[in-house]
PDB file of N, CA and C in Angstrom:
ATOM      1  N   UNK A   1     125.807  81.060 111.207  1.00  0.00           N
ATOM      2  CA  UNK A   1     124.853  81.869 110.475  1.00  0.00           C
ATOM      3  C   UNK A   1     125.560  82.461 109.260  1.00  0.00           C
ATOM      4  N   UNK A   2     125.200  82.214 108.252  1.00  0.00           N
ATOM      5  CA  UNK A   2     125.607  83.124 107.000  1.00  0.00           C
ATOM      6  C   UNK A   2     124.961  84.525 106.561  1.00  0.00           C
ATOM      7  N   UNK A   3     125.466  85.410 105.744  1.00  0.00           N
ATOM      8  CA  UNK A   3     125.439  86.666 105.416  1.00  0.00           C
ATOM      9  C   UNK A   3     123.441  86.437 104.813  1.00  0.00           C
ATOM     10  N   UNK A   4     123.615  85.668 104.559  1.00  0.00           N
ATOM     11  CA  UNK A   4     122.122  85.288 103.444  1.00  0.00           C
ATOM     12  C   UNK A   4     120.816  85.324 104.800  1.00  0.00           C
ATOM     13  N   UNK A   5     120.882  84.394 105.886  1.00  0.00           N
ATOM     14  CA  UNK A   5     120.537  84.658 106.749  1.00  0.00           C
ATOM     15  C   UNK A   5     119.985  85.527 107.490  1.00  0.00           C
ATOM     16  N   UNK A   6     120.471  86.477 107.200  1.00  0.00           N
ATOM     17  CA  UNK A   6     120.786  88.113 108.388  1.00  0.00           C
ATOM     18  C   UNK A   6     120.473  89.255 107.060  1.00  0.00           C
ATOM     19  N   UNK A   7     120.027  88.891 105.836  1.00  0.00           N
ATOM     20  CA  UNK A   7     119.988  90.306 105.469  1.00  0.00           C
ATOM     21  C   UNK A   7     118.458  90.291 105.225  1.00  0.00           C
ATOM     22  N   UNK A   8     118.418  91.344 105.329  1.00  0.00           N
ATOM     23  CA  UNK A   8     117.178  92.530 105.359  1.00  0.00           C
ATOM     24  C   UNK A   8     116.723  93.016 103.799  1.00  0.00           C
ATOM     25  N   UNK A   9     115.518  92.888 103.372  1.00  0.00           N
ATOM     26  CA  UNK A   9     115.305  92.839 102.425  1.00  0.00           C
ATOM     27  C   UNK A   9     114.289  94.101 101.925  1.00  0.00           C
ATOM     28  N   UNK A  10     114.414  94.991 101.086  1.00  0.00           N
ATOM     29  CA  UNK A  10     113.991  96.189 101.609  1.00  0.00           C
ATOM     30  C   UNK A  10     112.346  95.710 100.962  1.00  0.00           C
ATOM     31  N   UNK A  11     111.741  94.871 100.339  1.00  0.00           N
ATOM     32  CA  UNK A  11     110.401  94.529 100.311  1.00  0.00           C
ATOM     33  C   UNK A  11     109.952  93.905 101.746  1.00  0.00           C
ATOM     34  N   UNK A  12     110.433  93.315 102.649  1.00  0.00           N
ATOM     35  CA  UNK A  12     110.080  92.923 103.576  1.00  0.00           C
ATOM     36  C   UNK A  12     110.108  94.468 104.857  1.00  0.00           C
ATOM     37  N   UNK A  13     110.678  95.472 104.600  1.00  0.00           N
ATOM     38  CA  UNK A  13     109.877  96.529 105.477  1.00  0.00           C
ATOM     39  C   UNK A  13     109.320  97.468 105.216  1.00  0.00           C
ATOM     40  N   UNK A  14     109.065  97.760 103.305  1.00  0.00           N
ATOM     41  CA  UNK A  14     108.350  98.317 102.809  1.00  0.00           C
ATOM     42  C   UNK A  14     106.735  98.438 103.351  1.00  0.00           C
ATOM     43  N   UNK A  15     106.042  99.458 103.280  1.00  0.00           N
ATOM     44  CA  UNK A  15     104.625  99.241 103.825  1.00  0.00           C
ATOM     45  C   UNK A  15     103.555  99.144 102.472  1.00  0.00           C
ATOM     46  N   UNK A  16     103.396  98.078 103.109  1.00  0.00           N
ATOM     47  CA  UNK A  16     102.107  98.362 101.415  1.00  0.00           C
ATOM     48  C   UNK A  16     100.261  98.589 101.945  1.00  0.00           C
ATOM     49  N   UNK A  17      99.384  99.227 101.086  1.00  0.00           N
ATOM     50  CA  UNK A  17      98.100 100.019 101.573  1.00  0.00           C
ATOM     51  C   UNK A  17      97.184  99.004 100.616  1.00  0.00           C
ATOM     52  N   UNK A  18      96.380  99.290 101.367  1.00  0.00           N
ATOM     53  CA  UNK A  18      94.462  98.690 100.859  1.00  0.00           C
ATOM     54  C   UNK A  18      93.795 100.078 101.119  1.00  0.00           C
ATOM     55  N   UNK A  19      92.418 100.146 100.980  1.00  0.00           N
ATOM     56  CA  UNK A  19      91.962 100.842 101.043  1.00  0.00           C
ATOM     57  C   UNK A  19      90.455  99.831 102.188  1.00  0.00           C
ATOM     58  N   UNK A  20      89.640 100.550 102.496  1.00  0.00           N
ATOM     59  CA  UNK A  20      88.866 100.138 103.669  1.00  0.00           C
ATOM     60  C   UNK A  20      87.879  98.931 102.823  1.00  0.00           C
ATOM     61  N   UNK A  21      87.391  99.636 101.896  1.00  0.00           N
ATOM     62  CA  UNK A  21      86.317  99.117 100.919  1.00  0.00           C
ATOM     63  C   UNK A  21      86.542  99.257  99.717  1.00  0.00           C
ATOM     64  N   UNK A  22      86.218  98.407  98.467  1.00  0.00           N
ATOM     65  CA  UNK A  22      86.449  98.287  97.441  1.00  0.00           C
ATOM     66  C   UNK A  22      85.631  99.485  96.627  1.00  0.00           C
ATOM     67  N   UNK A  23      84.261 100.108  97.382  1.00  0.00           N
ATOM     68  CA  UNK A  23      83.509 101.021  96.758  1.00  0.00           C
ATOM     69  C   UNK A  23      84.373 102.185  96.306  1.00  0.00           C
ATOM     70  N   UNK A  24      85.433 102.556  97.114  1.00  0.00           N
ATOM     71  CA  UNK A  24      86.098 103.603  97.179  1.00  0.00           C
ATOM     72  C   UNK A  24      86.814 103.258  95.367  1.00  0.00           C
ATOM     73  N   UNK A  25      87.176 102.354  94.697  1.00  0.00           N
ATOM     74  CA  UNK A  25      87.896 102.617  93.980  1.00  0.00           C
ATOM     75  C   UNK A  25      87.268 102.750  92.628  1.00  0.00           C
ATOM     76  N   UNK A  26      87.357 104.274  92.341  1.00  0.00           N
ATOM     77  CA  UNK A  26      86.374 104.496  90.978  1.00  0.00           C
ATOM     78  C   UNK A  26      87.606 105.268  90.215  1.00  0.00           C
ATOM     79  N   UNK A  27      88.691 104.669  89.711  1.00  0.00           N
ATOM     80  CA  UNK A  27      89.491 104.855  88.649  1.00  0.00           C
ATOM     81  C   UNK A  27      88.982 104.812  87.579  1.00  0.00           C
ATOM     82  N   UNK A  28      89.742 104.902  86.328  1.00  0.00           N
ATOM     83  CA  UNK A  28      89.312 104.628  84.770  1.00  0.00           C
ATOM     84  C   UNK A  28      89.694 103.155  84.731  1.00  0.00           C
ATOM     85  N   UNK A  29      88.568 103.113  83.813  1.00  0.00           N
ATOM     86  CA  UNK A  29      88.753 101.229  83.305  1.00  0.00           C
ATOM     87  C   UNK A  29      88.818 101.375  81.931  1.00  0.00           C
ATOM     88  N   UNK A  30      88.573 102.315  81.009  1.00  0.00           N
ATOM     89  CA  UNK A  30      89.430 102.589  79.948  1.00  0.00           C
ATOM     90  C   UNK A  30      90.266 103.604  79.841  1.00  0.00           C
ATOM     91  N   UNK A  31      91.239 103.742  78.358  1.00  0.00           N
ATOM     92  CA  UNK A  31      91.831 104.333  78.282  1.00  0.00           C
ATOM     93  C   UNK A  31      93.100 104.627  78.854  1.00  0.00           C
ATOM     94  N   UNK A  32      93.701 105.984  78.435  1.00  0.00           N
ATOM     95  CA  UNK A  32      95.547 105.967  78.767  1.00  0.00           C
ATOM     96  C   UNK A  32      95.414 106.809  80.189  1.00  0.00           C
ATOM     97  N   UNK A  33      96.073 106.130  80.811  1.00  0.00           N
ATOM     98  CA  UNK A  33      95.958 106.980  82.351  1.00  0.00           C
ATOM     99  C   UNK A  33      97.254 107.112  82.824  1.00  0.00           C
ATOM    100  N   UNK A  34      98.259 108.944  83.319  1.00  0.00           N
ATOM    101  CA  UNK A  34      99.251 108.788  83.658  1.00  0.00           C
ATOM    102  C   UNK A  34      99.405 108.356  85.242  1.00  0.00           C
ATOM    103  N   UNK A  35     100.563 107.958  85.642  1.00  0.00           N
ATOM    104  CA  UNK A  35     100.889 107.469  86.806  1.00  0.00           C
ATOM    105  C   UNK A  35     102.336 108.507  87.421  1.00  0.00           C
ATOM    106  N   UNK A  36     101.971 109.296  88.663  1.00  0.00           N
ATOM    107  CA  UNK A  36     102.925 109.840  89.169  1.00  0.00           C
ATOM    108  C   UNK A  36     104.605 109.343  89.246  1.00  0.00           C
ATOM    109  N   UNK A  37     105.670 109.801  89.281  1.00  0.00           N
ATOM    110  CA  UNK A  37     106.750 109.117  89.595  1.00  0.00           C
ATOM    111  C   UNK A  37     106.872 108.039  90.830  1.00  0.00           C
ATOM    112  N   UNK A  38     106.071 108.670  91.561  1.00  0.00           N
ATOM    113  CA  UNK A  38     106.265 107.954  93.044  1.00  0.00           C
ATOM    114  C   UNK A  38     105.783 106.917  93.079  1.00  0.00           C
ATOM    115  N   UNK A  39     104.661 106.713  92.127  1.00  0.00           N
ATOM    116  CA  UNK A  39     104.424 105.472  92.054  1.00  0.00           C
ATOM    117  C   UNK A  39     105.029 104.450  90.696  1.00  0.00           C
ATOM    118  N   UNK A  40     105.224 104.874  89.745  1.00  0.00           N
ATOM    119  CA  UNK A  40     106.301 104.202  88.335  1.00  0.00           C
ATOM    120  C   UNK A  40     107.349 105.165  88.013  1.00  0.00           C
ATOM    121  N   UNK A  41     108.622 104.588  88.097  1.00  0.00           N
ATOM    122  CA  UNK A  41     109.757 105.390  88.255  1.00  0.00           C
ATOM    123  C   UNK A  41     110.676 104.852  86.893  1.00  0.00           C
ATOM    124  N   UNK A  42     109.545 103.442  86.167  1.00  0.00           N
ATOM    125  CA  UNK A  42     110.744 102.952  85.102  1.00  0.00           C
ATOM    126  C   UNK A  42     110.545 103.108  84.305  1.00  0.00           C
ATOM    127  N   UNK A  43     110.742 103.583  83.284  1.00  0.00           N
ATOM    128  CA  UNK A  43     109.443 103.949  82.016  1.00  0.00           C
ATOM    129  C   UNK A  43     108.333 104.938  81.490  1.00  0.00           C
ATOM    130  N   UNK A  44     108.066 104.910  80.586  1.00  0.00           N
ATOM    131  CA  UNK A  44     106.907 105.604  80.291  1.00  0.00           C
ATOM    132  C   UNK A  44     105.795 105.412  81.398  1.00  0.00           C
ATOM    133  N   UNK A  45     105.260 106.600  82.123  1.00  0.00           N
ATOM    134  CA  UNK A  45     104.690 106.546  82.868  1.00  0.00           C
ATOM    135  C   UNK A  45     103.070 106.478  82.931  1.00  0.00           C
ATOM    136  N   UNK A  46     103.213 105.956  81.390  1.00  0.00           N
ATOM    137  CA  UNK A  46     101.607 106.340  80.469  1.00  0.00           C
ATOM    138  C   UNK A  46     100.772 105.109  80.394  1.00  0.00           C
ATOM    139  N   UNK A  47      99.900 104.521  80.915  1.00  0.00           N
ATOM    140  CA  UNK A  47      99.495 103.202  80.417  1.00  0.00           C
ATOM    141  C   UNK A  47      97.927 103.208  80.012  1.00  0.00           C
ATOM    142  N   UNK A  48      97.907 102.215  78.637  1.00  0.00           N
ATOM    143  CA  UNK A  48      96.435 102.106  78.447  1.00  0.00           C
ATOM    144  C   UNK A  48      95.646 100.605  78.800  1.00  0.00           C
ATOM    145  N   UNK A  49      94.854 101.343  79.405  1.00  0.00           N
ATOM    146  CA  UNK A  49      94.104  99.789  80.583  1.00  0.00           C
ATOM    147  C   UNK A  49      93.178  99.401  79.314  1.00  0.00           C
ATOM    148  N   UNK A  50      93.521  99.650  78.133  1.00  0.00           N
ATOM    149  CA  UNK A  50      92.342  98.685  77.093  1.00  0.00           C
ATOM    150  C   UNK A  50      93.876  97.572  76.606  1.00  0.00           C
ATOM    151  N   UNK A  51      94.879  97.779  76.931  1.00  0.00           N
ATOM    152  CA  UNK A  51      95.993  96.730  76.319  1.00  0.00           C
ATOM    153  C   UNK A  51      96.414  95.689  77.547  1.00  0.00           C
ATOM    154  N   UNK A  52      95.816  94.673  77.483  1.00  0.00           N
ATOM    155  CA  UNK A  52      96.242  93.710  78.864  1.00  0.00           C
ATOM    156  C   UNK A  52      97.384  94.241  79.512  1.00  0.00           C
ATOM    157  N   UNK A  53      98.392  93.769  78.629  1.00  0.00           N
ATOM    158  CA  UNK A  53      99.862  93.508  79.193  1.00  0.00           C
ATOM    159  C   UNK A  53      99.797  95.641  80.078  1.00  0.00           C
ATOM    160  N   UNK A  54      99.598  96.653  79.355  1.00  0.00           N
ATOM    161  CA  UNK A  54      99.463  97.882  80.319  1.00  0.00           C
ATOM    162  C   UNK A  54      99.055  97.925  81.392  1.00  0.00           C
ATOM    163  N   UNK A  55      97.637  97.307  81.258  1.00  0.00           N
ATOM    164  CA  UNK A  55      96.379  97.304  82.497  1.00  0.00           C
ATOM    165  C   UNK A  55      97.422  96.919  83.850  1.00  0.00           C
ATOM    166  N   UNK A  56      98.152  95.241  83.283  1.00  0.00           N
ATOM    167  CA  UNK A  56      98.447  94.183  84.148  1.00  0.00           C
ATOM    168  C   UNK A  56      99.587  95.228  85.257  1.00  0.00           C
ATOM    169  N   UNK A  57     100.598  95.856  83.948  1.00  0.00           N
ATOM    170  CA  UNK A  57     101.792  96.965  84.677  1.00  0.00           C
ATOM    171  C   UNK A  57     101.284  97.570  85.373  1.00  0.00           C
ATOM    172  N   UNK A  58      99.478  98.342  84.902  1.00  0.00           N
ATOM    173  CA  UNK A  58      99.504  99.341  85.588  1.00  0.00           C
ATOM    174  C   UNK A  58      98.983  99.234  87.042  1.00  0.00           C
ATOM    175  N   UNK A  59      98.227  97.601  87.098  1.00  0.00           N
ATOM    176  CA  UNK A  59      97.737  97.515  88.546  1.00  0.00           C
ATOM    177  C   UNK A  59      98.883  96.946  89.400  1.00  0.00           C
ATOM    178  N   UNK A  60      99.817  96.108  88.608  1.00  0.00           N
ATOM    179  CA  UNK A  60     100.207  95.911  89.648  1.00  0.00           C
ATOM    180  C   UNK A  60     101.822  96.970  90.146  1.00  0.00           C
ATOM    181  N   UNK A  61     101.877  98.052  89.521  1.00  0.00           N
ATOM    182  CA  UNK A  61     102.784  99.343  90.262  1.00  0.00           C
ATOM    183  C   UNK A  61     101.463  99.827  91.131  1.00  0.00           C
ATOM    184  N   UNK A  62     100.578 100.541  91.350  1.00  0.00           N
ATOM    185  CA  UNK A  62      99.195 100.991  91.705  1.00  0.00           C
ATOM    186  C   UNK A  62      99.808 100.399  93.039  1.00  0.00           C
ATOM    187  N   UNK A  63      99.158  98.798  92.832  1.00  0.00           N
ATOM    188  CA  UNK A  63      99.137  98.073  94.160  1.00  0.00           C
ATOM    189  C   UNK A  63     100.447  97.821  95.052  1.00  0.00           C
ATOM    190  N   UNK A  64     101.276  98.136  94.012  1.00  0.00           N
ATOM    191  CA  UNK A  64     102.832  97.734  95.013  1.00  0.00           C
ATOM    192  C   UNK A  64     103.217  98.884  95.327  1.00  0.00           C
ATOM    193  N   UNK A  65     103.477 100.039  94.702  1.00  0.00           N
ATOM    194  CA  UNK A  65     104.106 101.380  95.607  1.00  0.00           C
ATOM    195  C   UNK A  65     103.145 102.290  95.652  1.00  0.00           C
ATOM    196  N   UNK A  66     101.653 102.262  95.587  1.00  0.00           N
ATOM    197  CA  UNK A  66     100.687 103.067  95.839  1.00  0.00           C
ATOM    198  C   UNK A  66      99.992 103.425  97.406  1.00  0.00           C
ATOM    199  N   UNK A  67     100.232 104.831  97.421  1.00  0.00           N
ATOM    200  CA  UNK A  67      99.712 105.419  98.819  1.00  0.00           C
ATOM    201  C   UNK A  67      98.130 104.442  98.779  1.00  0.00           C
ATOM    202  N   UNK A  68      97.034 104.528  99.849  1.00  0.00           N
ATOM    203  CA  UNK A  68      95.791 104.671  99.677  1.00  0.00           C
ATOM    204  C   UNK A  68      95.300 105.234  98.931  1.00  0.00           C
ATOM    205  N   UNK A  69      95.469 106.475  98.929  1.00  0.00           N
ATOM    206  CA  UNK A  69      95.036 107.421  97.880  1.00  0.00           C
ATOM    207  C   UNK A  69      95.186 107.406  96.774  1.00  0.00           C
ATOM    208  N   UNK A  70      96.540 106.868  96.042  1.00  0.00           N
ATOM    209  CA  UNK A  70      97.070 106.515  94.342  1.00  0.00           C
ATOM    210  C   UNK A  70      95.695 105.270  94.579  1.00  0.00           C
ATOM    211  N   UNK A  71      95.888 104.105  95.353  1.00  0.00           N
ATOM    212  CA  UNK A  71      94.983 103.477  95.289  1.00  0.00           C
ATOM    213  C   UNK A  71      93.120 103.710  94.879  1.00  0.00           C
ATOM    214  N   UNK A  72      92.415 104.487  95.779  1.00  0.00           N
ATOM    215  CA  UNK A  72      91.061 104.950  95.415  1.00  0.00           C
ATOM    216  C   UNK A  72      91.424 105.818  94.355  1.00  0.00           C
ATOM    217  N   UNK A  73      92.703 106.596  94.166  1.00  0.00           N
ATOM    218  CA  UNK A  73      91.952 107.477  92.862  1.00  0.00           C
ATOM    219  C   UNK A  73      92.229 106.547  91.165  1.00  0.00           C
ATOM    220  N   UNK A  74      93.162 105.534  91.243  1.00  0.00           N
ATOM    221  CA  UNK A  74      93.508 105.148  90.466  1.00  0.00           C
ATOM    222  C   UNK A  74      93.206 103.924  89.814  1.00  0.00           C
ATOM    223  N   UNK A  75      92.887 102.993  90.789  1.00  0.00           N
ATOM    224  CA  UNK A  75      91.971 101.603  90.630  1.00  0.00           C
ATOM    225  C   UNK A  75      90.669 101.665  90.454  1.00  0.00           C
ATOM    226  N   UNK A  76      90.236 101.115  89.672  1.00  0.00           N
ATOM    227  CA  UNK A  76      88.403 100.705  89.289  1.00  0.00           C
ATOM    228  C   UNK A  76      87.966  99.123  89.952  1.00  0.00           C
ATOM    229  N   UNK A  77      86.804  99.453  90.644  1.00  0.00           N
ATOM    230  CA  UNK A  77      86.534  98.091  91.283  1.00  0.00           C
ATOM    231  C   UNK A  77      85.964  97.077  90.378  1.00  0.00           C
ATOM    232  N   UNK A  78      85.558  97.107  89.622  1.00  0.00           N
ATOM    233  CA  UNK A  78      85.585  96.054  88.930  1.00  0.00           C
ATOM    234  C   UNK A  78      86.714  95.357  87.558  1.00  0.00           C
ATOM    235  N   UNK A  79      87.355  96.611  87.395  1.00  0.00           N
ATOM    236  CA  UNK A  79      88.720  96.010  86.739  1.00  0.00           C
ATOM    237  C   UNK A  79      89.689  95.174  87.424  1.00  0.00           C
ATOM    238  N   UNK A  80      89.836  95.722  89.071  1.00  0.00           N
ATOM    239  CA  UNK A  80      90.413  94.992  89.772  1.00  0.00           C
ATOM    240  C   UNK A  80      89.947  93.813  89.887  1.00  0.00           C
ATOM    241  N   UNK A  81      88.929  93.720  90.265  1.00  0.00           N
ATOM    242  CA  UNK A  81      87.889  91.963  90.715  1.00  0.00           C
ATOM    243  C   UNK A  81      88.689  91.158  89.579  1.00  0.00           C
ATOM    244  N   UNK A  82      88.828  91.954  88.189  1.00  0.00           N
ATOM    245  CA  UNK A  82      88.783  91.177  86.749  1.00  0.00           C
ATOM    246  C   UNK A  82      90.135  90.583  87.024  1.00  0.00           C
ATOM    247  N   UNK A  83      91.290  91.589  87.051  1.00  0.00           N
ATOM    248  CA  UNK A  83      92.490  91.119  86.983  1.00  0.00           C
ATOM    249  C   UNK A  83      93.126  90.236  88.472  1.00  0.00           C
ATOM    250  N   UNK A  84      92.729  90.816  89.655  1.00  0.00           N
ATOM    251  CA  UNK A  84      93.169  90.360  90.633  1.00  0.00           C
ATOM    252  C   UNK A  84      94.031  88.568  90.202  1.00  0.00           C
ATOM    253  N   UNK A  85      92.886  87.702  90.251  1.00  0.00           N
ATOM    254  CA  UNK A  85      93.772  86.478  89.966  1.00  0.00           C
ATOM    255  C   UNK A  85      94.571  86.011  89.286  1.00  0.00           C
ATOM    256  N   UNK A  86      94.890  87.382  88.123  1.00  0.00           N
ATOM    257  CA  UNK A  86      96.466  86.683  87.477  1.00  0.00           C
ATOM    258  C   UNK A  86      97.375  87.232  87.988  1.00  0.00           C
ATOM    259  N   UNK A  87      96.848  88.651  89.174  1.00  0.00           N
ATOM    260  CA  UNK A  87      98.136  89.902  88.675  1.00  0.00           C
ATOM    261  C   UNK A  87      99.249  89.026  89.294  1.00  0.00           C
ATOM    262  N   UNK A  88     100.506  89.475  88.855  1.00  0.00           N
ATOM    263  CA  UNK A  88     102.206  89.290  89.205  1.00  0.00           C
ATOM    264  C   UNK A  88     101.824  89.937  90.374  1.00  0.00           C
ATOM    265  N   UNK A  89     102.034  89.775  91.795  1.00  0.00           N
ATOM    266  CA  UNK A  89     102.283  90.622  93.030  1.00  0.00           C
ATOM    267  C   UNK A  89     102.935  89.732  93.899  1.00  0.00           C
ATOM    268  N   UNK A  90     103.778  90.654  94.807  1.00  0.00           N
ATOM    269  CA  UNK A  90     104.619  89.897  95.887  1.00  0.00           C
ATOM    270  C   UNK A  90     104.204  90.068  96.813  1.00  0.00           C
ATOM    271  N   UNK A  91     103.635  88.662  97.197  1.00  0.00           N
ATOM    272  CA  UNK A  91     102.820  87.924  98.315  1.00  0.00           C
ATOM    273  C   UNK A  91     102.674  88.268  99.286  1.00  0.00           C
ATOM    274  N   UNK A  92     103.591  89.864 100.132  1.00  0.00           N
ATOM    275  CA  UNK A  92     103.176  90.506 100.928  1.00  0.00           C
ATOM    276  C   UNK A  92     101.742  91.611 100.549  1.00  0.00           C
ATOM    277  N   UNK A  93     101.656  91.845  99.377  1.00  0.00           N
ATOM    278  CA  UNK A  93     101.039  92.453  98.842  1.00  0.00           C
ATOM    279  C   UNK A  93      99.753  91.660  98.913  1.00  0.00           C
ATOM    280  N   UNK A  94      99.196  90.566  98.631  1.00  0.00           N
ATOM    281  CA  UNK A  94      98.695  89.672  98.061  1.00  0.00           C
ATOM    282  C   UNK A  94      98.277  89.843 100.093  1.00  0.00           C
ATOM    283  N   UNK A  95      99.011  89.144 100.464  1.00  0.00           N
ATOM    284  CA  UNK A  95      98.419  89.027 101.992  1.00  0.00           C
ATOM    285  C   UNK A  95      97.541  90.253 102.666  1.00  0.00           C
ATOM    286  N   UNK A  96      98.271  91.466 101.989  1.00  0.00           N
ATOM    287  CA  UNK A  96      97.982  92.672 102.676  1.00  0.00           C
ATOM    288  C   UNK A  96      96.312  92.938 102.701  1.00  0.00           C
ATOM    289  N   UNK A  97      96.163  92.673 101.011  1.00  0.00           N
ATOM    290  CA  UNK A  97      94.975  92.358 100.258  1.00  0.00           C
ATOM    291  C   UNK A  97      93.803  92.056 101.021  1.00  0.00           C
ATOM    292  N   UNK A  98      94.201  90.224 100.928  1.00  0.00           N
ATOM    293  CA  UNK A  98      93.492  89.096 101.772  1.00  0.00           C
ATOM    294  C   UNK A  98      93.599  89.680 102.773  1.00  0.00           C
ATOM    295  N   UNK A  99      93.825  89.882 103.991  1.00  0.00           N
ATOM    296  CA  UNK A  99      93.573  90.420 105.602  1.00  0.00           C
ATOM    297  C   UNK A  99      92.675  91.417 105.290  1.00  0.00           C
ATOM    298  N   UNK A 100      92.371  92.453 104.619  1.00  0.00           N
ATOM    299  CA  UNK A 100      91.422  93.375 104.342  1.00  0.00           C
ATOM    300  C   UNK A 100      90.008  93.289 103.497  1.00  0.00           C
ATOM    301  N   UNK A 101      90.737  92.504 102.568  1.00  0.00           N
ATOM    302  CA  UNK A 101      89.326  91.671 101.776  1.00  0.00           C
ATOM    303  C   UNK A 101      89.300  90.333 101.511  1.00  0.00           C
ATOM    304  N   UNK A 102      88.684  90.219 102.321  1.00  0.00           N
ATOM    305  CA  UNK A 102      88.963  88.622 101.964  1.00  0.00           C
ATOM    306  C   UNK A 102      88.212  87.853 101.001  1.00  0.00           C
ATOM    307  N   UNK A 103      87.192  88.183 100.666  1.00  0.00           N
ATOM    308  CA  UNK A 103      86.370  87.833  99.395  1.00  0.00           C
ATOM    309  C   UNK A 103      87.607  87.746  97.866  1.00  0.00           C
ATOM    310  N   UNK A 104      88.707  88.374  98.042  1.00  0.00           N
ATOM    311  CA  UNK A 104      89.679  88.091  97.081  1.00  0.00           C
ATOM    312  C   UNK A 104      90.208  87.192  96.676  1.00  0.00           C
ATOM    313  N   UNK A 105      90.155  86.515  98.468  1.00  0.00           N
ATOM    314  CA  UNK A 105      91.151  85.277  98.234  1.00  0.00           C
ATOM    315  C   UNK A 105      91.044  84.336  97.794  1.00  0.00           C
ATOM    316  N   UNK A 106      89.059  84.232  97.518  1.00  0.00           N
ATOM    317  CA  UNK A 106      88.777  82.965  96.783  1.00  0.00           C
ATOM    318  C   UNK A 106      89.135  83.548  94.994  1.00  0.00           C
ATOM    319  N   UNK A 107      89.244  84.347  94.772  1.00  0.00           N
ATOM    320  CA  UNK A 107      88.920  84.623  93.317  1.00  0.00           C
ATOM    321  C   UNK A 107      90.988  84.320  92.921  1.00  0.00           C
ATOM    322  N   UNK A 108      91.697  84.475  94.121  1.00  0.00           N
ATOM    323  CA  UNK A 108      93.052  83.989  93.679  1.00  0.00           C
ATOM    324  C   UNK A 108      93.036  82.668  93.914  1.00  0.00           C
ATOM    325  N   UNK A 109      92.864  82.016  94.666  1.00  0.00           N
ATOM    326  CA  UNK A 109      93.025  80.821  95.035  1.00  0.00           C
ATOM    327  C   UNK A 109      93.285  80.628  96.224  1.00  0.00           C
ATOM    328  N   UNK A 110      92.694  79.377  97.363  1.00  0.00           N
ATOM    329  CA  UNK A 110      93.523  78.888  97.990  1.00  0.00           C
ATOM    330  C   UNK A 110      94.689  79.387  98.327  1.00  0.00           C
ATOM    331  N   UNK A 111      95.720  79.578  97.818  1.00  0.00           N
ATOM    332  CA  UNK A 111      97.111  79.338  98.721  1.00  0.00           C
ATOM    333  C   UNK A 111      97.536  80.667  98.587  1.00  0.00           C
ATOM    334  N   UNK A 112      96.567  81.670  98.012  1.00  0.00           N
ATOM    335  CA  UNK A 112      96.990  83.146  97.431  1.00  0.00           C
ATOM    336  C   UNK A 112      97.810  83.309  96.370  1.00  0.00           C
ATOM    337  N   UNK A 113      98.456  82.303  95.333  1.00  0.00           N
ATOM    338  CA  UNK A 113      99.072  82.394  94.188  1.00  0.00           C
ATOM    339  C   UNK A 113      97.833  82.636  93.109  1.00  0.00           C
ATOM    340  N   UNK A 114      98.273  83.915  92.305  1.00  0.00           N
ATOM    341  CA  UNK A 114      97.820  83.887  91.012  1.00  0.00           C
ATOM    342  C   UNK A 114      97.897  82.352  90.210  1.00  0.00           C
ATOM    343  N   UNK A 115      96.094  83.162  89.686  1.00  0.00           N
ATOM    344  CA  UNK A 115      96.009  81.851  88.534  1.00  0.00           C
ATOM    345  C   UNK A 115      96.558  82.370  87.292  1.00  0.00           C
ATOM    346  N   UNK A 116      97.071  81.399  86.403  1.00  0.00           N
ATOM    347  CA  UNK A 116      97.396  81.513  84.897  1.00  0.00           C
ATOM    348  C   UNK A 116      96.573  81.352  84.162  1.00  0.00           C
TER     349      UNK A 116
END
């Protein structure tokens, strides 16, 4: 067995959240919206969801280190529907998703990889 083998990867025991229903998420779908530390720790913590490349940062920190709650207060359900199939997310995320909504998984695809 090698070292590569045996290590522990701290995304693999990280916990990541959904929320029950998509109704719950009535965020802003325009404009500059700040984001707590706890959830973006690299950068300007400021993003405007009218500039793709922001939106894209800002859902997918939201979805990767977001409580439930960063989640419903911070996501818009139909911005999400919009972006879901390109966002960058790591596929535990992406699964976490799919097991809770599964109506997602057709809008990513098949195999759960973002479309380009």
């Amino acid at each position: 067995m090698t070292t590569s083998d045996t290590r522990v990867r701290f995304r693999d025991l990280k916990p990541y959240f959904t929320v029950d229903s998509l109704e719950v998420l009535q965020g802003p779908a325009h404009g500059v919206v700040e984001l707590p530390v706890s959830v973006f720790w690299s950068g300007s913590p400021r993003f405007d969801l009218d500039v793709e490349g922001a939106r894209t940062e800002f859902y997918q920190s939201v979805l990767s280190n977001g409580s439930a709650e960063h989640i419903a207060r911070y996501l818009n359900r139909e911005l999400l529907l919009e972006v879901w199939p390109t966002l960058p997310l790591d596929q535990r995320v992406v699964e976490t998703w799919h097991a809770q909504h599964p109506h997602l998984a057709a809008l990513r695809g098949a195999d759960g990889r973002r479309r380009r």
